[in-house]
Protein backbone atom coordinates (compact mmCIF):
# COMPACT_ATOMS: atom_id res chain seq x y z
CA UNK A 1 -50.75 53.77 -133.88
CA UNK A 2 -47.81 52.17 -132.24
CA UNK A 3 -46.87 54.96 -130.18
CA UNK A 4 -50.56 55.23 -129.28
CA UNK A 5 -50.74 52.16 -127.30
CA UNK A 6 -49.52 51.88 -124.04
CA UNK A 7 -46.54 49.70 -122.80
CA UNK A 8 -47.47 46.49 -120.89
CA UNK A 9 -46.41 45.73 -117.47
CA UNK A 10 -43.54 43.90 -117.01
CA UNK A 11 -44.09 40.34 -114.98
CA UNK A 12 -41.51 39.33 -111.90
CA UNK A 13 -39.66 35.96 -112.34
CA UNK A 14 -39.02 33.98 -108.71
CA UNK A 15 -35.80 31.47 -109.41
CA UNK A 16 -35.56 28.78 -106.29
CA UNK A 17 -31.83 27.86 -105.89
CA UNK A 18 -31.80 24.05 -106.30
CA UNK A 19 -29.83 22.15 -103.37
CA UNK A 20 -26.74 20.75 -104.15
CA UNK A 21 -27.06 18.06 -101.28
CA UNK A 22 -27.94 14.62 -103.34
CA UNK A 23 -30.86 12.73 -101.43
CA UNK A 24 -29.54 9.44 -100.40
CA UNK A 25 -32.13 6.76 -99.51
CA UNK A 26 -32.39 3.66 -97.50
CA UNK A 27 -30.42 1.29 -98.80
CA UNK A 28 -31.97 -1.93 -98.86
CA UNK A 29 -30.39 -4.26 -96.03
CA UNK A 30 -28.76 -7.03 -97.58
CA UNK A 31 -29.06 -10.87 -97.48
CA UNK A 32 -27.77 -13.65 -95.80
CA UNK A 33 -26.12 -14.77 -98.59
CA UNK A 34 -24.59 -11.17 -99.55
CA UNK A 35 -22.84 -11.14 -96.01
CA UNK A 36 -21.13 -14.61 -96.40
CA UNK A 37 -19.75 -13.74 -99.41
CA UNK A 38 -18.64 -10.34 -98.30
CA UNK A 39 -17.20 -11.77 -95.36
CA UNK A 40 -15.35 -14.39 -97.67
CA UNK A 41 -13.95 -11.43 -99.44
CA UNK A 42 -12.63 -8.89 -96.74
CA UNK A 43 -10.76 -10.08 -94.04
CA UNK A 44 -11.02 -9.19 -90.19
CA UNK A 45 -8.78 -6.80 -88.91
CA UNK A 46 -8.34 -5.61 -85.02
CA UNK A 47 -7.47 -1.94 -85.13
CA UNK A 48 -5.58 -0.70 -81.44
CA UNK A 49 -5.38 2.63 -80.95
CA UNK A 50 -2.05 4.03 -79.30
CA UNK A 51 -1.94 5.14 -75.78
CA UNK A 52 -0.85 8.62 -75.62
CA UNK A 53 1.14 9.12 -72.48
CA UNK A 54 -0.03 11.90 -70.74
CA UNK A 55 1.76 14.30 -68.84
CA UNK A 56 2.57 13.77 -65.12
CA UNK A 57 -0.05 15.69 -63.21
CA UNK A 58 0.02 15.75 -59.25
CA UNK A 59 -3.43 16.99 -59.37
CA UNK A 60 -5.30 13.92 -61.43
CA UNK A 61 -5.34 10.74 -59.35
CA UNK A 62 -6.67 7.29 -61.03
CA UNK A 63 -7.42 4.50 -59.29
CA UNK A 64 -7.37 1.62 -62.35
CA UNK A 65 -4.30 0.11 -61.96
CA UNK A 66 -4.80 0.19 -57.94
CA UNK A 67 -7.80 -2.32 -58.42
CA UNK A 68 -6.59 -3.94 -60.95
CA UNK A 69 -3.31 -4.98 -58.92
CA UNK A 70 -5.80 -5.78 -56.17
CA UNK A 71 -8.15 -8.02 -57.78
CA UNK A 72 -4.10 -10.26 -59.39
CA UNK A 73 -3.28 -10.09 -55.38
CA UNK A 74 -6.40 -11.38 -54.08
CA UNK A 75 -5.97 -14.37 -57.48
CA UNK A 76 -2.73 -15.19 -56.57
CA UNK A 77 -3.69 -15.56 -52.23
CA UNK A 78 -6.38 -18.35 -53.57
CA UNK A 79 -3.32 -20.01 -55.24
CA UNK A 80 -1.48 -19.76 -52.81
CA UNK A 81 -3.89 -21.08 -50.31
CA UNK A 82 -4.56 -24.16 -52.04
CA UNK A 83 -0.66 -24.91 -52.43
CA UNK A 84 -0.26 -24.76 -48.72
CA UNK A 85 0.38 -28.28 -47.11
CA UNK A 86 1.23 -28.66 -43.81
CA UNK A 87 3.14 -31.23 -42.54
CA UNK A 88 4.46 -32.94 -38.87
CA UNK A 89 7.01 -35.10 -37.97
CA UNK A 90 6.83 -37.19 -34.65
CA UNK A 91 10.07 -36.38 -32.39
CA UNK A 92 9.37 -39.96 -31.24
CA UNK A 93 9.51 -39.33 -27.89
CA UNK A 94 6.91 -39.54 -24.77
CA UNK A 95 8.67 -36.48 -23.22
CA UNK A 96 6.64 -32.99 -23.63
CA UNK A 97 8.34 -30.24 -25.08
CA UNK A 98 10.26 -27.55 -22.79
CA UNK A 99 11.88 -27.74 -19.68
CA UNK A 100 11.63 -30.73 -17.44
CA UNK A 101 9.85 -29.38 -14.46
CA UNK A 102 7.88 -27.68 -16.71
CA UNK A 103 8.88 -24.22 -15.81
CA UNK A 104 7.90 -24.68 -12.44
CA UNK A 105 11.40 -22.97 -11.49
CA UNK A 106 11.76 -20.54 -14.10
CA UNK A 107 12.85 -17.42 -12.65
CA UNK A 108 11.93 -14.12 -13.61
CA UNK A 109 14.86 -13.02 -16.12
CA UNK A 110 13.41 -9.05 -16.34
CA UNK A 111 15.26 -7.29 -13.45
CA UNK A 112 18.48 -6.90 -13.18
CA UNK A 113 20.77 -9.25 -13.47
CA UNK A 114 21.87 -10.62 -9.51
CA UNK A 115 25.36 -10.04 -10.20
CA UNK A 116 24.54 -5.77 -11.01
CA UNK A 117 22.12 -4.89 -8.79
CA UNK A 118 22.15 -2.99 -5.39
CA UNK A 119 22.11 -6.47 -3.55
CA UNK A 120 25.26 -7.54 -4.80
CA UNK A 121 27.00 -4.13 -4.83
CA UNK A 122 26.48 -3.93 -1.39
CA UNK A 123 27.44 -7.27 -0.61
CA UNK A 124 31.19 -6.76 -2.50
CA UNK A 125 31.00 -3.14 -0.52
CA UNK A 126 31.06 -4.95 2.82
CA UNK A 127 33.42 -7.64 1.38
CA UNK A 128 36.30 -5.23 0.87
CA UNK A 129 35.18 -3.12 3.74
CA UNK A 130 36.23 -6.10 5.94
CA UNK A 131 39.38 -7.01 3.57
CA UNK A 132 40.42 -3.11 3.81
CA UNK A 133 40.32 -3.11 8.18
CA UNK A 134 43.35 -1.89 10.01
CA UNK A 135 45.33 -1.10 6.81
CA UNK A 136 46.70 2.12 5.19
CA UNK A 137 45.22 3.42 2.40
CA UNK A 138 46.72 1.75 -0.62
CA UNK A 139 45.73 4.79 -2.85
CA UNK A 140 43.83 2.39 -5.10
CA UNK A 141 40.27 3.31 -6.47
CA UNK A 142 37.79 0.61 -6.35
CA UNK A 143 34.60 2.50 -7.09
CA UNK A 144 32.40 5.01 -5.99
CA UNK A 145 30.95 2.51 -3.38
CA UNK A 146 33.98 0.84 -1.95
CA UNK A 147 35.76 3.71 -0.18
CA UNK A 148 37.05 2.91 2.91
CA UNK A 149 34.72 3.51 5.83
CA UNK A 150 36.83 4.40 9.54
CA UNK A 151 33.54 4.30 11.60
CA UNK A 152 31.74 1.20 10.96
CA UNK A 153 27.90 1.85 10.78
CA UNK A 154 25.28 0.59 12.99
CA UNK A 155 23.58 -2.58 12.08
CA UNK A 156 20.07 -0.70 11.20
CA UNK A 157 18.51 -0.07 7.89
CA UNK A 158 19.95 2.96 7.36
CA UNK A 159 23.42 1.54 8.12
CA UNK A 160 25.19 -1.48 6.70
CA UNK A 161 22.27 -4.55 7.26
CA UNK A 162 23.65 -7.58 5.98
CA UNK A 163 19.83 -8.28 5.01
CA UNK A 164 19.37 -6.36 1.81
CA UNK A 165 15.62 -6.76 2.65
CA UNK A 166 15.70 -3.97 5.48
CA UNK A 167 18.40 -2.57 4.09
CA UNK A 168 17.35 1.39 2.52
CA UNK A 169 17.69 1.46 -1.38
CA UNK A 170 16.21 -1.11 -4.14
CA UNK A 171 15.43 -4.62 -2.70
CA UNK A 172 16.23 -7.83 -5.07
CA UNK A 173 12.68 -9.13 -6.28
CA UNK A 174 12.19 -12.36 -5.11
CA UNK A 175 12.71 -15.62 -8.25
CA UNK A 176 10.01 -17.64 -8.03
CA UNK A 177 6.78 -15.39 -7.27
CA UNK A 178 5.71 -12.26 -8.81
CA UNK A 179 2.77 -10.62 -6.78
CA UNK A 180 1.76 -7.56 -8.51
CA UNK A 181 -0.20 -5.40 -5.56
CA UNK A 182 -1.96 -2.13 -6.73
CA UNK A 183 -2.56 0.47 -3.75
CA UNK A 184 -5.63 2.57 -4.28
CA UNK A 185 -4.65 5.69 -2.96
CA UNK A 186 -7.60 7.58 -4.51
CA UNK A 187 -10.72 5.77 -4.73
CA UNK A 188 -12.82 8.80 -5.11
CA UNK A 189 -14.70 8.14 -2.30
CA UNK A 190 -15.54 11.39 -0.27
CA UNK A 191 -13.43 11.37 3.22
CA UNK A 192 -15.00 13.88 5.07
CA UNK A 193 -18.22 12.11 4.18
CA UNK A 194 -17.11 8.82 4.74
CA UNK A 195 -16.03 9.70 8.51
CA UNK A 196 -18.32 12.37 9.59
CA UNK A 197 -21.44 11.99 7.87
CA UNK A 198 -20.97 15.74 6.54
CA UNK A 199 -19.43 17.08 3.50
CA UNK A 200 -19.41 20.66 2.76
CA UNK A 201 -19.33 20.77 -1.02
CA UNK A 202 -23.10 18.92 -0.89
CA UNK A 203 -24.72 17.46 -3.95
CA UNK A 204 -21.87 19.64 -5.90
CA UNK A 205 -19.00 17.30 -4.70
CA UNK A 206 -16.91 15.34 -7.01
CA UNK A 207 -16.22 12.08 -4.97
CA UNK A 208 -18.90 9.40 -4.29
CA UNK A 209 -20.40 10.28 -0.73
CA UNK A 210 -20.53 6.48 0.21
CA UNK A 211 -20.63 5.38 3.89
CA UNK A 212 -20.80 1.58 3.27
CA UNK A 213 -18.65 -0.82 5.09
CA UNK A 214 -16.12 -3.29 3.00
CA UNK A 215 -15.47 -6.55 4.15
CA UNK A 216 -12.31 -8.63 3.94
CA UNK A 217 -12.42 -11.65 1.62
CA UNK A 218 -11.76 -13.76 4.79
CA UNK A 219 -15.08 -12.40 5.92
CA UNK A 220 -17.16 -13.41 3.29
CA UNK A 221 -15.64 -16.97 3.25
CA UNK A 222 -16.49 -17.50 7.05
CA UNK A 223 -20.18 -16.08 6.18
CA UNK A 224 -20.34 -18.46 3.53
CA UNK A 225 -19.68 -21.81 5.06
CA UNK A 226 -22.06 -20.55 8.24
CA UNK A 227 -24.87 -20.08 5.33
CA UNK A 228 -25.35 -16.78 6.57
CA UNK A 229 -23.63 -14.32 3.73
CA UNK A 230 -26.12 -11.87 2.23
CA UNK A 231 -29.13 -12.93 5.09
CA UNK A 232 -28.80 -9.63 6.90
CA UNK A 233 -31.78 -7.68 7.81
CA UNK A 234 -32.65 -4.19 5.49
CA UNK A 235 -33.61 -2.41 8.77
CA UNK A 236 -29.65 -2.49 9.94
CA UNK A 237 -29.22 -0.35 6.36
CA UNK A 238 -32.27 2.23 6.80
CA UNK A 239 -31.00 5.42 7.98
CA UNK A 240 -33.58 8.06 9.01
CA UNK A 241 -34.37 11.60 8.27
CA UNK A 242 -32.89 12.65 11.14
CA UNK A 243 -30.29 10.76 11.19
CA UNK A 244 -29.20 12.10 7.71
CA UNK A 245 -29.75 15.93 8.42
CA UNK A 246 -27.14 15.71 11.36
CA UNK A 247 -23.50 14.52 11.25
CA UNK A 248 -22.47 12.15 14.19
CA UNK A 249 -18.93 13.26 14.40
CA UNK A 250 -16.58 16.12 14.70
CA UNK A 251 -15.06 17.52 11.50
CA UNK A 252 -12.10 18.48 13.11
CA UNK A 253 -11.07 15.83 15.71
CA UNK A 254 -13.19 13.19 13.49
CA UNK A 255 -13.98 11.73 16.77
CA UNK A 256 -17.67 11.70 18.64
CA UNK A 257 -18.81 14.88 19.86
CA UNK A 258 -17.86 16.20 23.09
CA UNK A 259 -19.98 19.29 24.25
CA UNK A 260 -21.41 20.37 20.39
CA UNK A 261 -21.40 23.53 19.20
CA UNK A 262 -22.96 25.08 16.01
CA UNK A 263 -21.65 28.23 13.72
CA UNK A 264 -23.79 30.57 12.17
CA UNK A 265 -23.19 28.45 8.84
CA UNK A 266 -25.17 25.51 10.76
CA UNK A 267 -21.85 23.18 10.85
CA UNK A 268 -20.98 21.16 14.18
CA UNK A 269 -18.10 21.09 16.37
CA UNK A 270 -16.83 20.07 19.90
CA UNK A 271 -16.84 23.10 21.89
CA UNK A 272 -12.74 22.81 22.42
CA UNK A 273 -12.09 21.95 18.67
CA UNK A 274 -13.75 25.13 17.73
CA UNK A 275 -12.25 27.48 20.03
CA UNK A 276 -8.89 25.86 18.86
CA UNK A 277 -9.16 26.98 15.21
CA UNK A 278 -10.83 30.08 16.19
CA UNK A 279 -7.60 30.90 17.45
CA UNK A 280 -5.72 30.50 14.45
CA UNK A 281 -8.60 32.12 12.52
CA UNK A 282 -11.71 33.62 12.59
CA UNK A 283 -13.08 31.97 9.63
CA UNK A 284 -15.23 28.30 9.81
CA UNK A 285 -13.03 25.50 8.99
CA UNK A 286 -15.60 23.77 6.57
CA UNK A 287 -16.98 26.89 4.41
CA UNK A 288 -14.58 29.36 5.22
CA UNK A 289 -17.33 31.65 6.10
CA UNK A 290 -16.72 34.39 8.77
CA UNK A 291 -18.16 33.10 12.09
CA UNK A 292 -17.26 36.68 13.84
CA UNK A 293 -16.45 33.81 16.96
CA UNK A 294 -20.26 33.24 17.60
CA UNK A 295 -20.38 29.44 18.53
CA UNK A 296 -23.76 28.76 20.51
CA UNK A 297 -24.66 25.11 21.73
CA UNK A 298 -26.12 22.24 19.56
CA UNK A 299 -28.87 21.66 21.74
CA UNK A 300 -30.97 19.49 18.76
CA UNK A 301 -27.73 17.71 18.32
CA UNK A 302 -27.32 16.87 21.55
CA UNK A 303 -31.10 15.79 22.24
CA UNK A 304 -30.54 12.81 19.50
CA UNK A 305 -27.44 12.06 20.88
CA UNK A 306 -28.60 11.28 23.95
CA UNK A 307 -31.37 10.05 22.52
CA UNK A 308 -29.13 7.64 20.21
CA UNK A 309 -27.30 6.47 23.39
CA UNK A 310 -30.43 5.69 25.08
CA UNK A 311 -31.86 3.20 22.59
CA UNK A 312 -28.00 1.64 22.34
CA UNK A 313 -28.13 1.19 26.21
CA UNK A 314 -32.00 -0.80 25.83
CA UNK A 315 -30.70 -3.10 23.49
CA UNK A 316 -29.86 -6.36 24.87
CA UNK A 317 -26.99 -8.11 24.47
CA UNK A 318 -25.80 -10.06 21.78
CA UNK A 319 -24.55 -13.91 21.96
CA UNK A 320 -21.62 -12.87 20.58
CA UNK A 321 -20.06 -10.43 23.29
């Protein structure tokens, strides 16, 4: 009968692996009277750590001690500031400090001294020019500018002036004034504008086409005491249209025009001006264009002229003249 009955199934066992990690929980906090006496019984201790020094590095760049040096300097300036006393003692005397004159004959102590300079070279140059006359050459050297001269030179400024201030060559500066005098050579004011009314470069120019008329500072003063500075009319300033178009004078003689011509380029001359250049070339002398020596006459030109002339010979005269 045993072997007649079947076997029975076999059941699977699961076995969960148990953690080995112990479960820690929340400790209670403890009291105010736990800490005292723990704090009773351990003792406070300051742990530094040790700076490791690093390695020089070209590449890393800190700025901590920079500010930190700062911030001591800027510490030790309020010190300092509030140690400074200052503190003056009377000379006990009514006279002012300095000179007596109060420098009013200082002398100007930047130039050469008077003893060096061409003045007083010169000066020992004539001295021994007049000690050396009539006698043999002694076959002494006394400098480059003391050789003996046979031919005294005229008395001009090219010669031997006694005056060292006509004299050719560097001129002692006077002691007791210094006038410092700038000479405007350039004042970027258009010339050919200025004179003639005309400029050939046009809006394209680089100086200031300004026709205006400067006065002298003695001028103005005499204007001012009259009470008449500044009360000119604004109809002696208004130039025309026409007026503008045209220049008034020659741009070669820069003097009024004396039978006008005009190029093919439209630019004015007087007839014997023009015939003048054309004869050193062909060319106009204000655009450089090639006039092929066609010159006819400025007949609109010389309509305002005479026109211009006209009204200057209606106008009556002035008190002044």
């Amino acid at each position: 009968m045993a072997d007649s009955e079947e076997p029975k199934a076999q059941s699977c066992t699961f076995l969960f692996k148990k953690s080995a990690k112990k479960f820690s929980g929340r400790k209670r906090k403890a009291s105010d009277s736990d800490k005292d006496a723990n704090s009773e019984e351990e003792q406070s201790v300051v742990v530094r750590r040790d700076k490791k020094e690093g390695r020089v590095n070209p590449m890393i760049q800190r700025t901590k001690k920079v500010e930190r040096d700062a911030v001591s300097s800027s510490d030790s300036e309020e010190d300092n500031e509030g140690k400074i006393t200052v503190a003056y003692k009377s000379t006990r005397s009514a006279k002012p400090e300095g000179p007596e004159d109060m420098g009013a004959t200082a002398t100007y102590e930047l130039d050469t001294e008077k003893d060096k300079d061409a003045q007083a070279i010169f000066e020992r140059s004539q001295k021994i020019q007049e000690e050396l006359t009539g006698k043999e050459d002694d076959k002494i050297y006394r400098g480059i500018n003391n050789y003996q001269k046979f031919i005294k030179p005229k008395d001009t400024s090219m010669g031997n002036a006694s005056s060292g201030m006509v004299r050719k060559g560097p001129i002692r500066a006077p002691e007791h004034l210094r006038a410092t005098v700038r000479w405007d050579y350039q004042p970027d004011i258009c010339k050919d504008y200025k004179e003639t009314g005309f400029c050939g470069f046009g809006d394209s120019c680089k100086f200031l086409h300004d026709r205006s008329d400067y006065k002298h500072g003695w001028q103005i003063e005499r204007e001012l005491e009259e009470g008449r500075y500044g009360a000119n009319d604004e109809e002696n300033y208004e130039v025309s249209s026409d007026e503008e178009d045209l220049p008034f004078k020659c741009f070669i003689c820069r003097e009024s025009y004396k039978n006008p011509i005009v190029t093919k380029c439209k630019h004015y001359f007087c007839e014997t001006c023009a015939l003048q250049h054309y004869r050193k070339s062909k060319r106009c002398y204000v655009c450089n264009t090639q006039t092929n020596g066609v010159f006819n006459p400025a007949k609109e030109l010389m309509a305002k002229l005479e026109k211009h002339y006209a009204a200057l010979a209606d106008q009556p005269p002035s008190d002044e003249d």
